[in-house]
C-alpha atoms as a PDB file:
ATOM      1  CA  UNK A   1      24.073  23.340 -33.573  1.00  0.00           C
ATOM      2  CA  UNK A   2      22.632  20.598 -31.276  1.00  0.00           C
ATOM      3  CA  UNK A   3      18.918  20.812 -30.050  1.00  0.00           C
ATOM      4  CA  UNK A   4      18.636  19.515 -26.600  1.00  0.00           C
ATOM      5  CA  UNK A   5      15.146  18.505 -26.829  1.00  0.00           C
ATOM      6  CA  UNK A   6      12.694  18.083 -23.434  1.00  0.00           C
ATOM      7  CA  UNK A   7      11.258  15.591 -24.876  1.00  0.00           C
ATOM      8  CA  UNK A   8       8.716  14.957 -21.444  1.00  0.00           C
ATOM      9  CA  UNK A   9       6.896  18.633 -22.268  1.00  0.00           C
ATOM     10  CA  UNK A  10       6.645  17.243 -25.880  1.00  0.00           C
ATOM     11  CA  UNK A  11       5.160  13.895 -25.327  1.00  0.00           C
ATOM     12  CA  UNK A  12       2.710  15.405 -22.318  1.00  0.00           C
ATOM     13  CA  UNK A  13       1.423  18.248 -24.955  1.00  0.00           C
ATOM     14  CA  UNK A  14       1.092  16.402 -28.028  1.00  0.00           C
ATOM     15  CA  UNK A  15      -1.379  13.393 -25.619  1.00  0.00           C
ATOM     16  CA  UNK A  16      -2.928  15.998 -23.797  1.00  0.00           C
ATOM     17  CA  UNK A  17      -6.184  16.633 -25.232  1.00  0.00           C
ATOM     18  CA  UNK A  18      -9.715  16.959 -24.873  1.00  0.00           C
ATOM     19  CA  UNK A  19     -11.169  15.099 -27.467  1.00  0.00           C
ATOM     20  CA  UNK A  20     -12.115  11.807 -26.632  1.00  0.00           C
ATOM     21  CA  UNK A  21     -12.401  10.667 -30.160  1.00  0.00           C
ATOM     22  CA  UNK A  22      -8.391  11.615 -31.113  1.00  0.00           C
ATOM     23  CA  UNK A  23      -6.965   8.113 -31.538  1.00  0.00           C
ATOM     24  CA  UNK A  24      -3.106   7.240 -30.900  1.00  0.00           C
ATOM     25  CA  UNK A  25      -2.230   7.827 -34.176  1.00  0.00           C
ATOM     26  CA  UNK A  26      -3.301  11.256 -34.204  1.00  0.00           C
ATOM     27  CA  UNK A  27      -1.067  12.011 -31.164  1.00  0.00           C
ATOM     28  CA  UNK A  28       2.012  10.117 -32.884  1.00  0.00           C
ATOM     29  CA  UNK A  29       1.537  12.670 -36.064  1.00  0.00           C
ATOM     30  CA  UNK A  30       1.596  15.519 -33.284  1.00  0.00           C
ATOM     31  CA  UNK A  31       4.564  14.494 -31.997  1.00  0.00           C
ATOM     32  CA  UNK A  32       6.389  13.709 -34.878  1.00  0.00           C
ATOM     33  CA  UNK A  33       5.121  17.353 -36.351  1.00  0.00           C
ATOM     34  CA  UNK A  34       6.557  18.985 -33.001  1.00  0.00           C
ATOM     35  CA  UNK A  35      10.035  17.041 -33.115  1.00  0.00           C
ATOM     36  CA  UNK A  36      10.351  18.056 -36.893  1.00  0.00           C
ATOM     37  CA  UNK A  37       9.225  21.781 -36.237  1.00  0.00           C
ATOM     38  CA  UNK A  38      11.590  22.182 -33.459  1.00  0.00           C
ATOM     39  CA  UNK A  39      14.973  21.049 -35.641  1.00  0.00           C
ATOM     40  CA  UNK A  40      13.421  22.923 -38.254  1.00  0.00           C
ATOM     41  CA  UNK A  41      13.110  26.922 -36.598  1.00  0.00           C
ATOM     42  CA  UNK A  42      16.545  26.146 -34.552  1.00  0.00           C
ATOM     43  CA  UNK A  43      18.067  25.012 -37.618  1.00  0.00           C
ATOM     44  CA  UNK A  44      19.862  22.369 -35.741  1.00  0.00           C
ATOM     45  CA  UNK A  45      21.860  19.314 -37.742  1.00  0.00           C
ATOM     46  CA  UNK A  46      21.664  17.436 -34.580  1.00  0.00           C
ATOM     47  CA  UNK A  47      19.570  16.647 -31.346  1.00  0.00           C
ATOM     48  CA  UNK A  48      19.451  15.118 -28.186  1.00  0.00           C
ATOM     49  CA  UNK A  49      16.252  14.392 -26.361  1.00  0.00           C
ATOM     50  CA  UNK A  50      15.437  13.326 -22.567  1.00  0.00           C
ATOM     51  CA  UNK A  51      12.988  11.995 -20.753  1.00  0.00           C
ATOM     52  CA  UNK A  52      12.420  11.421 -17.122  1.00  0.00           C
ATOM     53  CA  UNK A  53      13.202   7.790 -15.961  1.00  0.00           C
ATOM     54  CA  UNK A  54      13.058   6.213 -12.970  1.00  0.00           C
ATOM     55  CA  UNK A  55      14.419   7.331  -9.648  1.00  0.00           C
ATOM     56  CA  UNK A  56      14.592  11.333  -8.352  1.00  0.00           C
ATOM     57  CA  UNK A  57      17.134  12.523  -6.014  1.00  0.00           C
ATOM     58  CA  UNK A  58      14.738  15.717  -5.070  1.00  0.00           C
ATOM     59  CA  UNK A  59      12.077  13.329  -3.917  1.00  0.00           C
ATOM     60  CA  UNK A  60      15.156  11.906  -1.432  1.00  0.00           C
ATOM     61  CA  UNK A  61      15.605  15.222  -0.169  1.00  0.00           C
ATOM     62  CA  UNK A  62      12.176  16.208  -0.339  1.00  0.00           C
ATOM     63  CA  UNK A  63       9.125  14.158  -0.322  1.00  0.00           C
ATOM     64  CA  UNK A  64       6.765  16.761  -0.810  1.00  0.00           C
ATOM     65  CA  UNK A  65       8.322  17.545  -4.113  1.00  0.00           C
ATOM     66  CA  UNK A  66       5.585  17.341  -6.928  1.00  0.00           C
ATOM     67  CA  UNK A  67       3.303  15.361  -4.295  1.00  0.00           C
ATOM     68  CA  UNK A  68       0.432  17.713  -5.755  1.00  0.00           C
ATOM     69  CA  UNK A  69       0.744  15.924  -9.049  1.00  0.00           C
ATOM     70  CA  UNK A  70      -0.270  12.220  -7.636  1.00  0.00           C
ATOM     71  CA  UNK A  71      -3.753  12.080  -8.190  1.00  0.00           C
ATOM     72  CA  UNK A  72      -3.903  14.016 -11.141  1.00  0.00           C
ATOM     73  CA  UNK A  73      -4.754  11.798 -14.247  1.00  0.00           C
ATOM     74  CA  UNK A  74      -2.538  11.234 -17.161  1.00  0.00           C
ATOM     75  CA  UNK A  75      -3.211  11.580 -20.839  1.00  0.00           C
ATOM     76  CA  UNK A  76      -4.523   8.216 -22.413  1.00  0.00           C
ATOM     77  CA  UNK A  77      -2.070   8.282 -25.217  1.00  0.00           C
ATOM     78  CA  UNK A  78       1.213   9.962 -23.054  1.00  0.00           C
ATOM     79  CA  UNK A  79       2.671   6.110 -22.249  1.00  0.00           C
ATOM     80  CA  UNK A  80       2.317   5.591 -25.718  1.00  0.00           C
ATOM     81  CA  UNK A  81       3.770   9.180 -26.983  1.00  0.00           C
ATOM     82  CA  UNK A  82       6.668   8.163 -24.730  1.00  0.00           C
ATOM     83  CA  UNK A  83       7.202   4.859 -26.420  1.00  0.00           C
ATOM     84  CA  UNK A  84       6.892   6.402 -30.380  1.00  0.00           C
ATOM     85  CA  UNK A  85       9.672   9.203 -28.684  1.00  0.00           C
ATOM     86  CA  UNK A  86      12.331   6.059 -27.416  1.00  0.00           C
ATOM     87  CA  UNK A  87      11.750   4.304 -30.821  1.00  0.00           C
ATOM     88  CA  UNK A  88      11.639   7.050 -33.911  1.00  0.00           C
ATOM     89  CA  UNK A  89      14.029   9.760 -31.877  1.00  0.00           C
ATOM     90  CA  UNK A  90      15.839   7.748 -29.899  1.00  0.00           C
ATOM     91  CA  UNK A  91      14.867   9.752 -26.972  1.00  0.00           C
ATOM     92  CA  UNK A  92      17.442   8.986 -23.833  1.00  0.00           C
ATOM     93  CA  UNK A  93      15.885   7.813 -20.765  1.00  0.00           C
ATOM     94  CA  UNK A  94      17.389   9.470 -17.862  1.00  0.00           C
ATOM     95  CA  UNK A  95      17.548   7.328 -13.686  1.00  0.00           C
ATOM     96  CA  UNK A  96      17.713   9.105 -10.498  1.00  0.00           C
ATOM     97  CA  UNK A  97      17.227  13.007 -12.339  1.00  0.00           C
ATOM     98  CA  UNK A  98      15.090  14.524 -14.427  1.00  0.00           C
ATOM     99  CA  UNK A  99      15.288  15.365 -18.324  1.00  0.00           C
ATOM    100  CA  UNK A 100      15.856  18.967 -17.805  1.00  0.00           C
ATOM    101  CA  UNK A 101      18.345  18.482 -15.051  1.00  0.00           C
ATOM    102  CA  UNK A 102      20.429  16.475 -18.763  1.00  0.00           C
ATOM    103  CA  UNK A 103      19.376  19.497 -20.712  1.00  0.00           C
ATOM    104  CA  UNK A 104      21.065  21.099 -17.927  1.00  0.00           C
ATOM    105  CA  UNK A 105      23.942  19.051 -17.743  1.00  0.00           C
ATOM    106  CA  UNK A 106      24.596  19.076 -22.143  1.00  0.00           C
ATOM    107  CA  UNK A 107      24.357  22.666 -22.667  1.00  0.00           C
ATOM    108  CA  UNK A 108      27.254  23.773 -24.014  1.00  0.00           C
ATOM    109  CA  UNK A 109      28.280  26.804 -26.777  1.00  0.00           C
ATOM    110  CA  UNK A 110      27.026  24.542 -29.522  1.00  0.00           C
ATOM    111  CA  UNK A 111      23.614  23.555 -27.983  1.00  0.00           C
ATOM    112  CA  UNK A 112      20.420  25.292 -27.743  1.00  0.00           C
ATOM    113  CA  UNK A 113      17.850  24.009 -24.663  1.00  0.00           C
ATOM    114  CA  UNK A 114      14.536  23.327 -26.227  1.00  0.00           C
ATOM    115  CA  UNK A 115      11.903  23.565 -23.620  1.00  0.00           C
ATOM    116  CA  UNK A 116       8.937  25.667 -21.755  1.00  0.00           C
ATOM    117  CA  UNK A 117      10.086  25.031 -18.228  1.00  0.00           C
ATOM    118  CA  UNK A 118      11.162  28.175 -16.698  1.00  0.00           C
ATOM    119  CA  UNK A 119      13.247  26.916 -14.329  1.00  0.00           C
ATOM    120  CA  UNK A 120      15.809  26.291 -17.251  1.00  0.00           C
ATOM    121  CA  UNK A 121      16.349  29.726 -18.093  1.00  0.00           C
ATOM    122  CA  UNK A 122      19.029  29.587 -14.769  1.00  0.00           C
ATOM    123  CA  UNK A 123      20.972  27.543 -17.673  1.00  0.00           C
ATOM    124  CA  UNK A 124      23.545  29.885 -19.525  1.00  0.00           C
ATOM    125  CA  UNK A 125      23.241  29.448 -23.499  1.00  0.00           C
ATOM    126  CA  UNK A 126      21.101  29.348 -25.787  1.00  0.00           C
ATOM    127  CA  UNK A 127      16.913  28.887 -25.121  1.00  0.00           C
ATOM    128  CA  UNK A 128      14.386  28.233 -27.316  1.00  0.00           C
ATOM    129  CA  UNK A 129      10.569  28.229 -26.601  1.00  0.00           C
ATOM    130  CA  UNK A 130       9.195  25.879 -28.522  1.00  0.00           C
ATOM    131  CA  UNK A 131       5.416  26.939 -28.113  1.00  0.00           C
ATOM    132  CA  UNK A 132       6.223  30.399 -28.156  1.00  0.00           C
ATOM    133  CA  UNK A 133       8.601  30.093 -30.630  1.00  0.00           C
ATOM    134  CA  UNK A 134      10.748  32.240 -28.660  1.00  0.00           C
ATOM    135  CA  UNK A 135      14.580  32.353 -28.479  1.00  0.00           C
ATOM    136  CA  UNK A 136      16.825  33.366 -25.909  1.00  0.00           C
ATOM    137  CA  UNK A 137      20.253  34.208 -24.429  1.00  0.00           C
ATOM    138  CA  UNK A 138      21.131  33.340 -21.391  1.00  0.00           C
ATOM    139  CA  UNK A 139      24.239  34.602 -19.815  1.00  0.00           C
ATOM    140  CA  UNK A 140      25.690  33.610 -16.814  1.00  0.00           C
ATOM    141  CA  UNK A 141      24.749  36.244 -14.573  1.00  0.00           C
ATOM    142  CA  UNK A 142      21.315  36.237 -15.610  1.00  0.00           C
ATOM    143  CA  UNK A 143      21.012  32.511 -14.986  1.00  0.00           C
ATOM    144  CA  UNK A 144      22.333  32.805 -11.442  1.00  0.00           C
ATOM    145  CA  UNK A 145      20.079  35.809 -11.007  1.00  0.00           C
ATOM    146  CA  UNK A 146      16.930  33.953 -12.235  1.00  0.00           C
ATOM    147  CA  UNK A 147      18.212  30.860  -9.789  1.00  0.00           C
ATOM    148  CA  UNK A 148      17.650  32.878  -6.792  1.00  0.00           C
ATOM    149  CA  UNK A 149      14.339  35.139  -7.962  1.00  0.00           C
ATOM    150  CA  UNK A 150      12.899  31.300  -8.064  1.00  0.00           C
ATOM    151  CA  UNK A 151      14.497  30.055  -4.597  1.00  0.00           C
ATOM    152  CA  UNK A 152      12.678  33.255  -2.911  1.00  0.00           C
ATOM    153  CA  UNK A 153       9.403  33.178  -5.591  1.00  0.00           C
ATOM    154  CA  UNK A 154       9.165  29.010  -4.921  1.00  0.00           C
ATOM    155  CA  UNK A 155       7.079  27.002  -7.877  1.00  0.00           C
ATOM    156  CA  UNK A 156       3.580  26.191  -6.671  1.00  0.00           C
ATOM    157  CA  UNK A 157       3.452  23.447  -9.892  1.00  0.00           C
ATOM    158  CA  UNK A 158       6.158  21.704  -8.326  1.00  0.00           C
ATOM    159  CA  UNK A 159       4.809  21.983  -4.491  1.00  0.00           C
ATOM    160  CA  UNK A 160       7.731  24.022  -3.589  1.00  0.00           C
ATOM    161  CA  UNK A 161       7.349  27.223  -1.397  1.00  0.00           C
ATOM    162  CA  UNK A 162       9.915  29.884  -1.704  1.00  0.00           C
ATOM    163  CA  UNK A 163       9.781  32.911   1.102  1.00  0.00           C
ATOM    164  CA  UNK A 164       5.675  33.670   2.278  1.00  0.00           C
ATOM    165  CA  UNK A 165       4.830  37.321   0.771  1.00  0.00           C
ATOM    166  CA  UNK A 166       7.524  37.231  -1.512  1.00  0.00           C
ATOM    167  CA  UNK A 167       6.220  36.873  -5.583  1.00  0.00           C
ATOM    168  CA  UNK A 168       7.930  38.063  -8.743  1.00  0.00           C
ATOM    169  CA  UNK A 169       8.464  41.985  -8.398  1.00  0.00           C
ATOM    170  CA  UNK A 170       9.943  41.298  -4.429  1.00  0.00           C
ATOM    171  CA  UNK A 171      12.104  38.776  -5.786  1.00  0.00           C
ATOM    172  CA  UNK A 172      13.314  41.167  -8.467  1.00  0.00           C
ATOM    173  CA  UNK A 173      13.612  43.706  -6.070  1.00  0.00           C
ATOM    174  CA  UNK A 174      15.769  42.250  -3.823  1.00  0.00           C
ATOM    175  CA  UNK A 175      18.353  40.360  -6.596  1.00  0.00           C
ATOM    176  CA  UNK A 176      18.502  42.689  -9.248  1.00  0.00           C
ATOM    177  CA  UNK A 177      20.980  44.995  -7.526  1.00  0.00           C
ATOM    178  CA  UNK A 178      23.429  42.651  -6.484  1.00  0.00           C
ATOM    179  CA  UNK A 179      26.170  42.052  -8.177  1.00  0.00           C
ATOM    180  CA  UNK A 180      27.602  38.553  -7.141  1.00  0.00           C
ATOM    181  CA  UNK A 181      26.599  35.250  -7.088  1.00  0.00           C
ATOM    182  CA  UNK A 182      27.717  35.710  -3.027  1.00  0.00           C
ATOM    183  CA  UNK A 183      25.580  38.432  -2.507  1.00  0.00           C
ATOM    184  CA  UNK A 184      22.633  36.615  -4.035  1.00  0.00           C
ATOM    185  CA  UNK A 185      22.957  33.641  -1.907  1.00  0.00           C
ATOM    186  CA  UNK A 186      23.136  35.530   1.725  1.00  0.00           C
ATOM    187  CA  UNK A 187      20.099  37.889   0.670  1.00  0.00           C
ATOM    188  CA  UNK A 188      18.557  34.740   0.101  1.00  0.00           C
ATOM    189  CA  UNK A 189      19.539  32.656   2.536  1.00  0.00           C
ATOM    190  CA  UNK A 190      18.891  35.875   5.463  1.00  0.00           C
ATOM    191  CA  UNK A 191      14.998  35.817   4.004  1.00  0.00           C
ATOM    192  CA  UNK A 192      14.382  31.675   5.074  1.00  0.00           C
ATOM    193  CA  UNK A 193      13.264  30.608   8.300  1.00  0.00           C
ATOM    194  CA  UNK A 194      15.753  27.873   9.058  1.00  0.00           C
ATOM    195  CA  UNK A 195      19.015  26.007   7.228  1.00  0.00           C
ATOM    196  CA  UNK A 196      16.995  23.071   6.270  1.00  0.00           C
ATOM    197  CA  UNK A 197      14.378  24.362   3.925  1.00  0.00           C
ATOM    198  CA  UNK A 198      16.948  26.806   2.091  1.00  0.00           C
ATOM    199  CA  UNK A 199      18.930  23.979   1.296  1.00  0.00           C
ATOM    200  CA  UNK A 200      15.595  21.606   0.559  1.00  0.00           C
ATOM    201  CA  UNK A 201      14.588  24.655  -1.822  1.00  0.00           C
ATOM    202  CA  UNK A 202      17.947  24.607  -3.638  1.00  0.00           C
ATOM    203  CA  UNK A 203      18.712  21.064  -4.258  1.00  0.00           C
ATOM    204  CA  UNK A 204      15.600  21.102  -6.133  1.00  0.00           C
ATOM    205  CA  UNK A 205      16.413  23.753  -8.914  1.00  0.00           C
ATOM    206  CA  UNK A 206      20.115  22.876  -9.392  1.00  0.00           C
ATOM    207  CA  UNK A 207      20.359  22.207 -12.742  1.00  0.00           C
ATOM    208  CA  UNK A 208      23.680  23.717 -13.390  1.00  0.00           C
ATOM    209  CA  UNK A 209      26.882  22.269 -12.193  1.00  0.00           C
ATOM    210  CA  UNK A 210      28.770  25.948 -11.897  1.00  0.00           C
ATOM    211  CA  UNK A 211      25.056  26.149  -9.599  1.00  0.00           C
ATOM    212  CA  UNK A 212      26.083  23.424  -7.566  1.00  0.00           C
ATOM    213  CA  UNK A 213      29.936  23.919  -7.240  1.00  0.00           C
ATOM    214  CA  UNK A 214      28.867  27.585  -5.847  1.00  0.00           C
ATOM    215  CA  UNK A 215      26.667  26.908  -3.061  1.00  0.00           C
ATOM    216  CA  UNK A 216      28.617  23.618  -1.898  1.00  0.00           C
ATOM    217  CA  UNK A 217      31.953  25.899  -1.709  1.00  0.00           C
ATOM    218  CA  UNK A 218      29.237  28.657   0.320  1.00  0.00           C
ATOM    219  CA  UNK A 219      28.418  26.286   2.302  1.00  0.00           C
ATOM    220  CA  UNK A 220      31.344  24.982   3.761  1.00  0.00           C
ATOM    221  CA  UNK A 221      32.573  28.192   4.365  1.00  0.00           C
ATOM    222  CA  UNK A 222      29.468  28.745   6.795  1.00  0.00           C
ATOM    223  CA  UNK A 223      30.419  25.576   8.871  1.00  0.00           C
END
């Protein structure tokens, strides 16, 4: 088994904190701690972990994306946390995506996604939560059903907006009883106010490639 490590939530978490007194080294030794719990409870003889270069399609498509998050200050130590990740794990530094959009893209039968970001839970395979310390099967259907409860629900965090009036129980509502990926995508696409923002909305939560091959083929069929 192969941990696919988000190695961005790791460095942010283990630099994020309150006390002013916690040097560097003390947020290296968190890190470190973090990395080795994580191989440890998936029991994984190998990793891979990503973290978010330079460069971001969605901000192409959408400059609003994450604009929320500009003024916001960083941890002292996170530049630093990134650094010890690139040098001791060999963390891979990913240009023009994000790291979850590579957890995305390595999943496989033999991998497990280690992350908190919801948004990856669209990913079929194997999940685990490593604050939690939660696991979790994903199967396909549930992925693409959790793809479009997010499209209507939209991710504040992120600056995205789904459908106004529509939070968690609508969303489940609405896609739970459908049965195809098809069906999804019109119920979805029949709630948003023009073309545009639907496909604005989607292109920034496509972190599978079956995802992507879907709504391109839906798509072109509409023109």
């Amino acid at each position: 088994m192969t941990a696919l490590i988000d190695a961005d939530i790791v460095a942010y978490r283990c630099s994020a904190s309150n006390d002013v007194e916690e040097g560097e080294e003390i947020v290296l030794l968190r890190a470190e701690k973090l990395m080795q719990d994580i191989l440890y409870l998936t029991d994984a003889k190998e990793y891979k972990a990503f973290l978010t270069g330079p460069g971001n399609f969605r901000k192409e498509i959408n400059p609003g994306y994450k604009a929320n998050r500009k003024d916001k200050p960083l941890p002292m130590w996170l530049a630093s946390c990134r650094e010890y990740l690139i040098s001791a794990w060999n963390a891979e530094v990913t240009e023009g995506h994000e790291a979850d959009d590579a957890l995305g893209m390595h999943q496989t039968e033999d991998t497990i996604i280690c992350s908190i970001d919801k948004d990856l839970l669209q990913i079929p395979g194997k999940h685990f939560n490593f604050v939690k310390q939660e696991f979790l099967d994903v199967l396909e259907a549930d992925g693409i059903r959790h793809f479009y409860k997010q499209m209507l629900i939209g991710d504040r965090s992120d600056n995205i907006f789904g459908v106004n009036g529509i939070g968690p129980v609508k969303a489940n509502k609405i896609i739970d009883p459908l049965d195809t990926a098809e069906d999804m995508y019109e119920a979805v696409r029949d709630l948003y106010d023009t073309e545009e923002r639907l496909l604005d909305r989607k292109s920034t939560r496509l972190n599978s490639q079956s995802h992507l091959n879907l709504v391109c083929r839906l798509l072109l069929e509409k023109k």
